[in-house]
N, C-alpha and C. Protein backbone atom coordinates (compact mmCIF):
# COMPACT_ATOMS: atom_id res chain seq x y z
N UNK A 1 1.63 -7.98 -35.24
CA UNK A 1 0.18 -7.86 -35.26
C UNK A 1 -0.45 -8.79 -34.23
N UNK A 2 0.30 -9.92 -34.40
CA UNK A 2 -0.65 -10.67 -33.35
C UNK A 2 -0.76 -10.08 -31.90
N UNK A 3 0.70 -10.00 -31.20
CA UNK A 3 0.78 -9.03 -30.11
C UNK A 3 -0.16 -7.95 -29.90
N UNK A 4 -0.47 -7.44 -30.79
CA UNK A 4 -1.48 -6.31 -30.54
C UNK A 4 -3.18 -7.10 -30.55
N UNK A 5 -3.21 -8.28 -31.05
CA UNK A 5 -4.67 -8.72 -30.99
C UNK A 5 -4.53 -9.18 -29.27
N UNK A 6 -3.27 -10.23 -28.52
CA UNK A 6 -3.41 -10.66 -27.60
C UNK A 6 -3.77 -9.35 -26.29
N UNK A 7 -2.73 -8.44 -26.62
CA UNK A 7 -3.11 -7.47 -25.64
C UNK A 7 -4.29 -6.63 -25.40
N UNK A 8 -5.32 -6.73 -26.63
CA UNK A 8 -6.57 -6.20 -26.96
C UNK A 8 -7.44 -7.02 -26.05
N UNK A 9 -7.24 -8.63 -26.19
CA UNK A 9 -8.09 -9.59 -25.58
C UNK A 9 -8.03 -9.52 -24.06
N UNK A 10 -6.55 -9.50 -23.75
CA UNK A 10 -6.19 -9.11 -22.49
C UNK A 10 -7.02 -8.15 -21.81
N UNK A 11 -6.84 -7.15 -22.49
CA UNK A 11 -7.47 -5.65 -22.10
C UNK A 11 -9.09 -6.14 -22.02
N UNK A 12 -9.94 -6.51 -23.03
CA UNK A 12 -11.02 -6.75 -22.86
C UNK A 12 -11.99 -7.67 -21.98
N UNK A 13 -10.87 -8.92 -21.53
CA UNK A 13 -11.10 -9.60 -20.39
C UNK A 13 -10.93 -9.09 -19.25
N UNK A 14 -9.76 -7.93 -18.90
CA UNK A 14 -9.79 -7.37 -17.35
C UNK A 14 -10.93 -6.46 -17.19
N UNK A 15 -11.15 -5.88 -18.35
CA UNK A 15 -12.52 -5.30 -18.22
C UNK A 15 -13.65 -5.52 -17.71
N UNK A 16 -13.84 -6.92 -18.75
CA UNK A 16 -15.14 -7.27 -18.49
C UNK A 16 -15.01 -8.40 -16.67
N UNK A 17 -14.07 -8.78 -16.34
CA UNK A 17 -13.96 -8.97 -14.97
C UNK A 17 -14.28 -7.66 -13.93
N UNK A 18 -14.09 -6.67 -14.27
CA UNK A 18 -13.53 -5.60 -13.54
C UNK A 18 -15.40 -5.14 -13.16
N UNK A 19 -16.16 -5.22 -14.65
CA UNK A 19 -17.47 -4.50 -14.90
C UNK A 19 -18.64 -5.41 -13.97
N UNK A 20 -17.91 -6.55 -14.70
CA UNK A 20 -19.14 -8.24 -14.15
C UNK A 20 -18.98 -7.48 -12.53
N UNK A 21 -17.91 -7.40 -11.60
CA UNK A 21 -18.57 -6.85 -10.03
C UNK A 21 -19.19 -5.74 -9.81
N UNK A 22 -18.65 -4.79 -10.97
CA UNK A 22 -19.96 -3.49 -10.57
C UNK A 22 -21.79 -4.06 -11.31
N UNK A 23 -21.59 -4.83 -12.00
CA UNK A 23 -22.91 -4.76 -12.51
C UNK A 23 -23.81 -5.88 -11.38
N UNK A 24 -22.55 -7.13 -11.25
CA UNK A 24 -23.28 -7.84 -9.77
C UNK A 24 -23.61 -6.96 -8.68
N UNK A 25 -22.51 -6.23 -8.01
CA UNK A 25 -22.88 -5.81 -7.03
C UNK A 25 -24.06 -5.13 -7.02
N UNK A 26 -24.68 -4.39 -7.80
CA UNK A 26 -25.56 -3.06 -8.18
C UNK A 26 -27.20 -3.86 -7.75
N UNK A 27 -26.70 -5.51 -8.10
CA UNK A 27 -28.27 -6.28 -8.34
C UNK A 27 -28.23 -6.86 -7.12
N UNK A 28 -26.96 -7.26 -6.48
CA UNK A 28 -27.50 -8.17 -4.65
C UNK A 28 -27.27 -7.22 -3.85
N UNK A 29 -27.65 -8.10 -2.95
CA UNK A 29 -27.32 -7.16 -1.49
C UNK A 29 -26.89 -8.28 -1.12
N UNK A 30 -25.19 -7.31 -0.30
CA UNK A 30 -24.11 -8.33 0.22
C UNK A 30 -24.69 -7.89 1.94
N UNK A 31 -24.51 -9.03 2.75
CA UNK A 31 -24.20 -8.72 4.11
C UNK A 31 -23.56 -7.70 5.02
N UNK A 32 -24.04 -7.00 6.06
CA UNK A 32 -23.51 -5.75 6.39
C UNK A 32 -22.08 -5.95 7.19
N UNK A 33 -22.16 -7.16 7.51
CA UNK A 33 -20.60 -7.32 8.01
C UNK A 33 -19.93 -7.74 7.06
N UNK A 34 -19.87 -8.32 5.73
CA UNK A 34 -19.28 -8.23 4.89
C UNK A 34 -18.87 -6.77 3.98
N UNK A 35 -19.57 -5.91 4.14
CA UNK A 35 -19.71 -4.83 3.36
C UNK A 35 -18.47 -4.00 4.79
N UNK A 36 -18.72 -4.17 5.77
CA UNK A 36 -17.71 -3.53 7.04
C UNK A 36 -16.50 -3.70 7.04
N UNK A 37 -16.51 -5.22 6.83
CA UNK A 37 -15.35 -5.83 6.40
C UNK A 37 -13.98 -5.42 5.21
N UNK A 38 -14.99 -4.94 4.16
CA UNK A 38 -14.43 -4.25 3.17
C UNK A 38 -13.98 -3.34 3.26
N UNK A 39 -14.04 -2.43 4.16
CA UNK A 39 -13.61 -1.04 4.73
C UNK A 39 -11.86 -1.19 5.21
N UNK A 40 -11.57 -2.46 5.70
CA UNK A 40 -9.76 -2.60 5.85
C UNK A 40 -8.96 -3.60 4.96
N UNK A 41 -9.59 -3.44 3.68
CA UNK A 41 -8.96 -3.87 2.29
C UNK A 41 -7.72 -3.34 2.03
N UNK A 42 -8.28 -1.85 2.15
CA UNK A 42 -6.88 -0.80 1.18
C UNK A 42 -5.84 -0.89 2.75
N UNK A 43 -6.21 -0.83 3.91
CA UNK A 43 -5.00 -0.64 4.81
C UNK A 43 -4.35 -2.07 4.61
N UNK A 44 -4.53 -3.17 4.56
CA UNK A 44 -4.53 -4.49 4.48
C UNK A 44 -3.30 -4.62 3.47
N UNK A 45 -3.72 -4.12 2.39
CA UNK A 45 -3.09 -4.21 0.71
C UNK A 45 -1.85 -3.41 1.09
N UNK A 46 -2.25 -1.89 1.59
CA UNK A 46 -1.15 -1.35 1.56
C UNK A 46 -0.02 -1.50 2.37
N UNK A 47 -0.44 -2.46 3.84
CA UNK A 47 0.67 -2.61 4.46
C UNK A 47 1.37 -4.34 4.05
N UNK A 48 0.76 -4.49 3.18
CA UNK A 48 1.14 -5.74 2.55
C UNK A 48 2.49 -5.38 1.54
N UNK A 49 2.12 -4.24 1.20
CA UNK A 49 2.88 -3.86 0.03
C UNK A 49 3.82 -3.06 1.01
N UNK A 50 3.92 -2.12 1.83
CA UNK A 50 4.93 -1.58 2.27
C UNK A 50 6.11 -1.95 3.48
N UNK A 51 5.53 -2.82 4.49
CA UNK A 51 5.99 -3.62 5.50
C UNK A 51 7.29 -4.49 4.68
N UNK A 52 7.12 -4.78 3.41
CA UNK A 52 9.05 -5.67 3.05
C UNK A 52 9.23 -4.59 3.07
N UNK A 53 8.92 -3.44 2.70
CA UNK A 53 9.71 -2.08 1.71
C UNK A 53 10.68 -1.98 3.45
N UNK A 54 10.07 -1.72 3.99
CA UNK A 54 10.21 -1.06 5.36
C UNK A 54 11.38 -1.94 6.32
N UNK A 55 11.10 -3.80 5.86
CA UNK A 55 11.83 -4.43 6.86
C UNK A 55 12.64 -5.26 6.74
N UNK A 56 13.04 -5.05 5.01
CA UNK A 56 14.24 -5.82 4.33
C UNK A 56 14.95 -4.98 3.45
N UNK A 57 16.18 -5.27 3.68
CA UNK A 57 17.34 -5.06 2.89
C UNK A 57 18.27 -5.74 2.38
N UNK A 58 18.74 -5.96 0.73
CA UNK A 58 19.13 -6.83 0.22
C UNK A 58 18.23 -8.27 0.64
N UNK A 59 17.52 -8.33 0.50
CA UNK A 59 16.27 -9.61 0.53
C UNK A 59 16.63 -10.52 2.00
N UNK A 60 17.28 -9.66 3.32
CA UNK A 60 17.11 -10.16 4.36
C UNK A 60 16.13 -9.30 5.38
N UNK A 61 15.65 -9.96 6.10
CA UNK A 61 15.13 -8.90 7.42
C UNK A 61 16.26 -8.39 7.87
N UNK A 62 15.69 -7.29 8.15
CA UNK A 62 16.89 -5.92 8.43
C UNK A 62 15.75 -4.64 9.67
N UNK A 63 16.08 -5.37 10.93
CA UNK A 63 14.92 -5.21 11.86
C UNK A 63 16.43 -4.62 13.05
N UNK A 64 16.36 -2.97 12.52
CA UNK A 64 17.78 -2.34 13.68
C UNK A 64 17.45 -1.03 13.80
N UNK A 65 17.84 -0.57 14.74
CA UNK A 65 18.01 1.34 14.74
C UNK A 65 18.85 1.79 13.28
N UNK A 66 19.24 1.32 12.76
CA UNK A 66 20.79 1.25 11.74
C UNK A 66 19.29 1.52 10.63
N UNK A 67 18.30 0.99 11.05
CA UNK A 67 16.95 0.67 9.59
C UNK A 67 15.99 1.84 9.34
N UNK A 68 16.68 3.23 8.45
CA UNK A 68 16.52 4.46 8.05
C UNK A 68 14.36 4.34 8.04
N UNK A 69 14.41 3.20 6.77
CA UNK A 69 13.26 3.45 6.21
C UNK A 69 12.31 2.69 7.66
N UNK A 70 12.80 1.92 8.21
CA UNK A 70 12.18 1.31 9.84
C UNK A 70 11.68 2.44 10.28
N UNK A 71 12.69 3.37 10.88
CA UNK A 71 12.07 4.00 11.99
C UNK A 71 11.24 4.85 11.25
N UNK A 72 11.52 5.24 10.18
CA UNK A 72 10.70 6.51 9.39
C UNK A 72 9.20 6.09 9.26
N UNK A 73 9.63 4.88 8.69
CA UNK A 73 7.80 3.80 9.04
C UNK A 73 6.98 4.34 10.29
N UNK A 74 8.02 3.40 11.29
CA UNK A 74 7.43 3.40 12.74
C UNK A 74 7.10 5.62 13.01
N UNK A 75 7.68 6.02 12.30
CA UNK A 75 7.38 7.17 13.15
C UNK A 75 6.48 7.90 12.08
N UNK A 76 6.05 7.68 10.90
CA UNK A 76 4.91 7.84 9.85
C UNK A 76 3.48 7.27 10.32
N UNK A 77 3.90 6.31 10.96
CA UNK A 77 2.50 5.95 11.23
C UNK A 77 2.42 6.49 12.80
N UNK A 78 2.81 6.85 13.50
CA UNK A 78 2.47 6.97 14.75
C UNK A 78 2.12 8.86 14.74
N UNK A 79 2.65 9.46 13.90
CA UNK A 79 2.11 10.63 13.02
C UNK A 79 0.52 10.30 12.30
N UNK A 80 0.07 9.73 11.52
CA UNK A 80 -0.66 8.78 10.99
C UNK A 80 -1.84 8.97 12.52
N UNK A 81 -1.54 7.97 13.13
CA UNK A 81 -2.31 8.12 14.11
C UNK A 81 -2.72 9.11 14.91
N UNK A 82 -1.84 9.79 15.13
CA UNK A 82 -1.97 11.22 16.09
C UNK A 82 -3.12 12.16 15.65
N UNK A 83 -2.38 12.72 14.08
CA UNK A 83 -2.92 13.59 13.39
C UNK A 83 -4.42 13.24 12.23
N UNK A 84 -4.08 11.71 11.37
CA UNK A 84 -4.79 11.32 11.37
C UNK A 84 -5.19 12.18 9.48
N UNK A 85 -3.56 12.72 9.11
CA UNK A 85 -3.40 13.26 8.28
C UNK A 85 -2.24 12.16 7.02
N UNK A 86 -2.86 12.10 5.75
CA UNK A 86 -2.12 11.69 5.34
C UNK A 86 -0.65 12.16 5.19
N UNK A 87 -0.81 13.78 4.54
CA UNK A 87 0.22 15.20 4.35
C UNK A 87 1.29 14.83 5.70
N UNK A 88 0.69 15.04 6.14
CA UNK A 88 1.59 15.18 8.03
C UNK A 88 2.27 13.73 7.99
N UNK A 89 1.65 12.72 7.79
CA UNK A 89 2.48 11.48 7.83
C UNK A 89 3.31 11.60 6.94
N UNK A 90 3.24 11.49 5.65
CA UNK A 90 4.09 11.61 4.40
C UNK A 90 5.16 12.55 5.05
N UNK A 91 4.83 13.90 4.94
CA UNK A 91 5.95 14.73 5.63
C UNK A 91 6.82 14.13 6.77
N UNK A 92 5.94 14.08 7.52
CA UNK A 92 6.71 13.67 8.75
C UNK A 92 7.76 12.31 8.07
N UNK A 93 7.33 11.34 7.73
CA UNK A 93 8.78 10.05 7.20
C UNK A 93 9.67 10.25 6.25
N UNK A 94 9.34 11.32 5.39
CA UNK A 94 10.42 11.49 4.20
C UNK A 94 11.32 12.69 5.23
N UNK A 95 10.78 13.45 6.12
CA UNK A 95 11.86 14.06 6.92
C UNK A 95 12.90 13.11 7.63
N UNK A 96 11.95 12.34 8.39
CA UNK A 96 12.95 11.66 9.01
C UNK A 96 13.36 11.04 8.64
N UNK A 97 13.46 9.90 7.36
CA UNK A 97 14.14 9.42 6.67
C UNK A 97 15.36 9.65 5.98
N UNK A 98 15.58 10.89 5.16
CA UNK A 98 16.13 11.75 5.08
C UNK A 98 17.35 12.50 6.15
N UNK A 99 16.66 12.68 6.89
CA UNK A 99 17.60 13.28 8.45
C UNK A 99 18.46 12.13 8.76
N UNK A 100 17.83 10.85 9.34
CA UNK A 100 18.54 9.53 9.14
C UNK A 100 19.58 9.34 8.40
N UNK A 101 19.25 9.10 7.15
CA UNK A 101 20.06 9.17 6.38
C UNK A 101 21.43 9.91 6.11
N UNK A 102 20.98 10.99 6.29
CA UNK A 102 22.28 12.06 6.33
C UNK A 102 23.02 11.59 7.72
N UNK A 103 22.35 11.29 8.75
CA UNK A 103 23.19 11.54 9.95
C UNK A 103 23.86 9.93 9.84
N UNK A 104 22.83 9.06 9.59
CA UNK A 104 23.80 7.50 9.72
C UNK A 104 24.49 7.24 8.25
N UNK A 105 24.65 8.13 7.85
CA UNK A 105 25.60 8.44 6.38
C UNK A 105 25.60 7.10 5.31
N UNK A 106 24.31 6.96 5.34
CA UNK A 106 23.93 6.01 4.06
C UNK A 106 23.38 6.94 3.12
């Protein structure tokens, strides 16, 4: 029982953190280069989060042609850029990743 009161409290504190910035934000006005600024959060986060995925193996840097999910990166985003499509990027790195894979027989 208690477990279920802590995780309730839990729950009700990320909430009310989560609410307190929509209800602040709604009442100021933030700066327009701050508000611009905010616009390369999610690319920021996400290449935060995917760049180890991409450039370690077994918890070393692993920076080679030999590096399946490397080049599939490097060639997802340069798809990414071209097209400017998420679909087309996605496609495009799980192909070549994949192809990689089979051919450098990991």
């Amino acid at each position: 029982m208690e477990i279920w009161l802590i995780m309730l409290l839990i729950g009700i504190l990320t909430f009310s953190i989560r609410l307190s910035f929509i209800v602040l934000l709604e009442r100021i006005q933030l700066p327009e280069a701050f508000l611009r600024a905010l616009r390369f959060v999610p690319i920021a986060v996400l290449s935060a989060i995917i760049a180890p995925e991409l450039a370690m193996k077994n918890n070393q840097l692993f920076l080679s042609l030999a590096n399946p999910r490397l080049l599939a990166g490097v060639a997802a985003t340069l798809v990414a850029y071209r097209t400017r499509s998420v679909v087309w990027s996605i496609l495009a790195g799980m192909a070549i990743f994949w192809g990689l894979k089979l051919v450098l027989g990991m």
